[in-house]
C-alpha atoms as a PDB file:
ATOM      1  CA  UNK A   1      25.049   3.354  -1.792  1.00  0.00           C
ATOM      2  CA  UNK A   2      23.345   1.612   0.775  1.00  0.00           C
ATOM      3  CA  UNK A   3      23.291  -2.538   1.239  1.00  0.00           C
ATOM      4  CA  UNK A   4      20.152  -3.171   3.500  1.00  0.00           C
ATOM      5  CA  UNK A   5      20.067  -7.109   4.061  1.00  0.00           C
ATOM      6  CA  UNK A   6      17.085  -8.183   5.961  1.00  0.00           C
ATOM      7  CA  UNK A   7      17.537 -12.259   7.154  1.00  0.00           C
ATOM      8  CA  UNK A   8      13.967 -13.971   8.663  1.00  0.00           C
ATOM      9  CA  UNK A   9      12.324 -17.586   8.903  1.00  0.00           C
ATOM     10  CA  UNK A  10       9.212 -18.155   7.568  1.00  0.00           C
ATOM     11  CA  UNK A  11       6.464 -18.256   9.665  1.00  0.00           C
ATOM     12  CA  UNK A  12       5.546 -22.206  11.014  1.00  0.00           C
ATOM     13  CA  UNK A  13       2.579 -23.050   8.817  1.00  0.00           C
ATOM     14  CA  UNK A  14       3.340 -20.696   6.212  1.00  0.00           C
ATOM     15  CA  UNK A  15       3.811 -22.280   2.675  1.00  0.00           C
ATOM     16  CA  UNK A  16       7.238 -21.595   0.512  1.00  0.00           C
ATOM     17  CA  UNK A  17       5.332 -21.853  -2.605  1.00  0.00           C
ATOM     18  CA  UNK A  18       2.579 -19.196  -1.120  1.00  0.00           C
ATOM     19  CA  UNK A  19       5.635 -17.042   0.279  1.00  0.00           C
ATOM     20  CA  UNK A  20       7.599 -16.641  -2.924  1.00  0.00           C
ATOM     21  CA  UNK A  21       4.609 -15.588  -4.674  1.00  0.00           C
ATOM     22  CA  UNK A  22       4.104 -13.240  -2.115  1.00  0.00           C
ATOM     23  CA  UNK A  23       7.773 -12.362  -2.389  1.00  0.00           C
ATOM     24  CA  UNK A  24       7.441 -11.809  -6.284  1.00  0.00           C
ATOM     25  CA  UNK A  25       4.454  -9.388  -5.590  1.00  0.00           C
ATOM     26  CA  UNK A  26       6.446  -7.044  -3.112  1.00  0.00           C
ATOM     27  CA  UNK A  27       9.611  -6.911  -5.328  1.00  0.00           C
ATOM     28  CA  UNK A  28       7.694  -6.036  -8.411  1.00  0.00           C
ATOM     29  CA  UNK A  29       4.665  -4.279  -7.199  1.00  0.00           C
ATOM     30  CA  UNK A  30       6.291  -2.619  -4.825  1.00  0.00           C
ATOM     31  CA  UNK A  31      10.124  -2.476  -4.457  1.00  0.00           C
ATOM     32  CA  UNK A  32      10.530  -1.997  -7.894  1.00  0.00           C
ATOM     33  CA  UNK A  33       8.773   0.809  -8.321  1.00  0.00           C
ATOM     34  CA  UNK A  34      10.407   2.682  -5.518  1.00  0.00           C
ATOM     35  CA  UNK A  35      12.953   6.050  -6.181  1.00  0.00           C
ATOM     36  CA  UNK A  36      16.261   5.147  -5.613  1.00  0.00           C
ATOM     37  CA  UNK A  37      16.410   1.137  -5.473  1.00  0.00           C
ATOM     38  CA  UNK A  38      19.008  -0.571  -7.170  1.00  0.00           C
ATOM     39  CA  UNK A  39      18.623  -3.834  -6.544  1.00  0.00           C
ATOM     40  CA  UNK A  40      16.703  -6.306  -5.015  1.00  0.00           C
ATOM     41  CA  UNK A  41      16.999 -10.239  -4.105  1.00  0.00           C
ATOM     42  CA  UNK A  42      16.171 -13.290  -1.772  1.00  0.00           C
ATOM     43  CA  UNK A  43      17.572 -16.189  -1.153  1.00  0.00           C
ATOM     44  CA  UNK A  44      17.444 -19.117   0.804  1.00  0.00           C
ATOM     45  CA  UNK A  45      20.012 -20.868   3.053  1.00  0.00           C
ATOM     46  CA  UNK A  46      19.965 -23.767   5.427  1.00  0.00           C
ATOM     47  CA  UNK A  47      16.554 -24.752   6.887  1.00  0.00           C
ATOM     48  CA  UNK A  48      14.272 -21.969   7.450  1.00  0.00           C
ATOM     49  CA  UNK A  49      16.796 -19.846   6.871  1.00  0.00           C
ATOM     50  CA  UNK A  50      16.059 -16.468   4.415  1.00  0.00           C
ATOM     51  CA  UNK A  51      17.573 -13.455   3.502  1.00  0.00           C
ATOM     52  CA  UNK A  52      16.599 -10.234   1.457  1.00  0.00           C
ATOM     53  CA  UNK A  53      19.379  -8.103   0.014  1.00  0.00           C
ATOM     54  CA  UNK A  54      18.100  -4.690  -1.109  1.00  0.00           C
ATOM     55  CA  UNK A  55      20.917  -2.321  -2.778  1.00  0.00           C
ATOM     56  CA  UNK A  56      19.538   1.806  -2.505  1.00  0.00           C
ATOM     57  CA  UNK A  57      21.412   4.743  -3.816  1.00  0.00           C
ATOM     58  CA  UNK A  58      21.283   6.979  -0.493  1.00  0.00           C
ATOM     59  CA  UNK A  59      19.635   6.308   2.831  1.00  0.00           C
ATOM     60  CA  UNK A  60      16.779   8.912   2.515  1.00  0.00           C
ATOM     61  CA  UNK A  61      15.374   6.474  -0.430  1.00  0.00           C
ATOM     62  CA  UNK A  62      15.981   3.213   1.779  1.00  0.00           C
ATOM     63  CA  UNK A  63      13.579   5.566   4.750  1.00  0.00           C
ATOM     64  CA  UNK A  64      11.124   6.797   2.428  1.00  0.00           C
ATOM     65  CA  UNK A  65      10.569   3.451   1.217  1.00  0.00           C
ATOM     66  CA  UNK A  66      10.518   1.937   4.287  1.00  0.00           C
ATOM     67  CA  UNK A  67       8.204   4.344   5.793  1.00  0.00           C
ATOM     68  CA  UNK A  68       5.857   3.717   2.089  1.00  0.00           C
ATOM     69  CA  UNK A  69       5.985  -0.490   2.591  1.00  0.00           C
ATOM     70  CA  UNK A  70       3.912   0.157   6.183  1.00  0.00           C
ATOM     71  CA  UNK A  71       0.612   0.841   4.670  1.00  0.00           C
ATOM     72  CA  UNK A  72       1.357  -1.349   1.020  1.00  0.00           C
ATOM     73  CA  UNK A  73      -0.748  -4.570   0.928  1.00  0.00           C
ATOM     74  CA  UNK A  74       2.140  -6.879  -0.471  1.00  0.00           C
ATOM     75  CA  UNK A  75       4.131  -6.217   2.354  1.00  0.00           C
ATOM     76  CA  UNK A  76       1.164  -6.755   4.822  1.00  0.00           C
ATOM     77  CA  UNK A  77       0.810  -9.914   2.783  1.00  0.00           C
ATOM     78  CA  UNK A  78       4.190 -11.041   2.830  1.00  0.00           C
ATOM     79  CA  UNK A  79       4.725 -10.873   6.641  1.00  0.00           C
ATOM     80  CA  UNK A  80       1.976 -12.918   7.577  1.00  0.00           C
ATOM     81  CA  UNK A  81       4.133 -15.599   5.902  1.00  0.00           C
ATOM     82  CA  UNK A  82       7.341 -14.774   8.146  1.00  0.00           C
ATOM     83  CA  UNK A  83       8.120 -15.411  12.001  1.00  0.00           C
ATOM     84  CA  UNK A  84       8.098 -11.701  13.079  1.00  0.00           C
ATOM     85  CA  UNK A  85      10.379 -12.388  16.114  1.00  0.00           C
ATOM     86  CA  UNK A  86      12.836 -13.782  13.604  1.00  0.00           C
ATOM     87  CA  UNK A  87      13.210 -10.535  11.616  1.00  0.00           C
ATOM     88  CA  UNK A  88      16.812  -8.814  11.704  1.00  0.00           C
ATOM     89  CA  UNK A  89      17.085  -5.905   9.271  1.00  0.00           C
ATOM     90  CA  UNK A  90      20.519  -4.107   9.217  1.00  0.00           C
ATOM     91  CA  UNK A  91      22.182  -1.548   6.937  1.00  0.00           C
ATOM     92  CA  UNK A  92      25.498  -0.610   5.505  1.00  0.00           C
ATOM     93  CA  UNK A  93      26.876   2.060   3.445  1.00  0.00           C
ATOM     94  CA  UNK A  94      29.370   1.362   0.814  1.00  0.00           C
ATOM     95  CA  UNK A  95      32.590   3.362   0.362  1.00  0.00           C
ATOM     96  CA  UNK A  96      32.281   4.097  -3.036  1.00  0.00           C
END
């Protein structure tokens, strides 16, 4: 399994309201509906502070999903919402 946490601040003038809409969209118009997902949440810390936690059963569906979310429109629309400098994706495989 594969634990691919993604953490990000929204962008200056972007709404929260506006941006967990736009969160809701990707995660169940998109994510959702991709092969291999297992789970997927946000959250919110201190400040401006975000994170995304997405759980995938092998890394081929975590890049073929990846490589899909380029030309979806919920992703296009939920960027425009984050700081793109801010955005630190990483990825980790579990041992069991």
């Amino acid at each position: 399994m594969v634990i691919e946490i993604t953490t990000f601040a929204l962008a200056g003038a972007a709404d929260e309201d506006r941006f967990l809409l736009a969160d809701e969209r990707m995660r169940t118009g998109f994510l959702y509906k991709q092969p291999g997902l297992v789970r997927a949440t946000t959250a919110r810390g201190r400040g401006n502070e975000w994170v995304v936690v997405v759980l995938w059963a092998t890394p081929q569906d975590a890049d073929a999903a990846a490589a899909r979310a380029e030309q979806d429109p919920a992703r296009g629309e939920l960027m425009a919402l984050v700081e793109g400098s801010s955005v630190v994706r990483k990825r980790y495989t579990t041992f069991d």
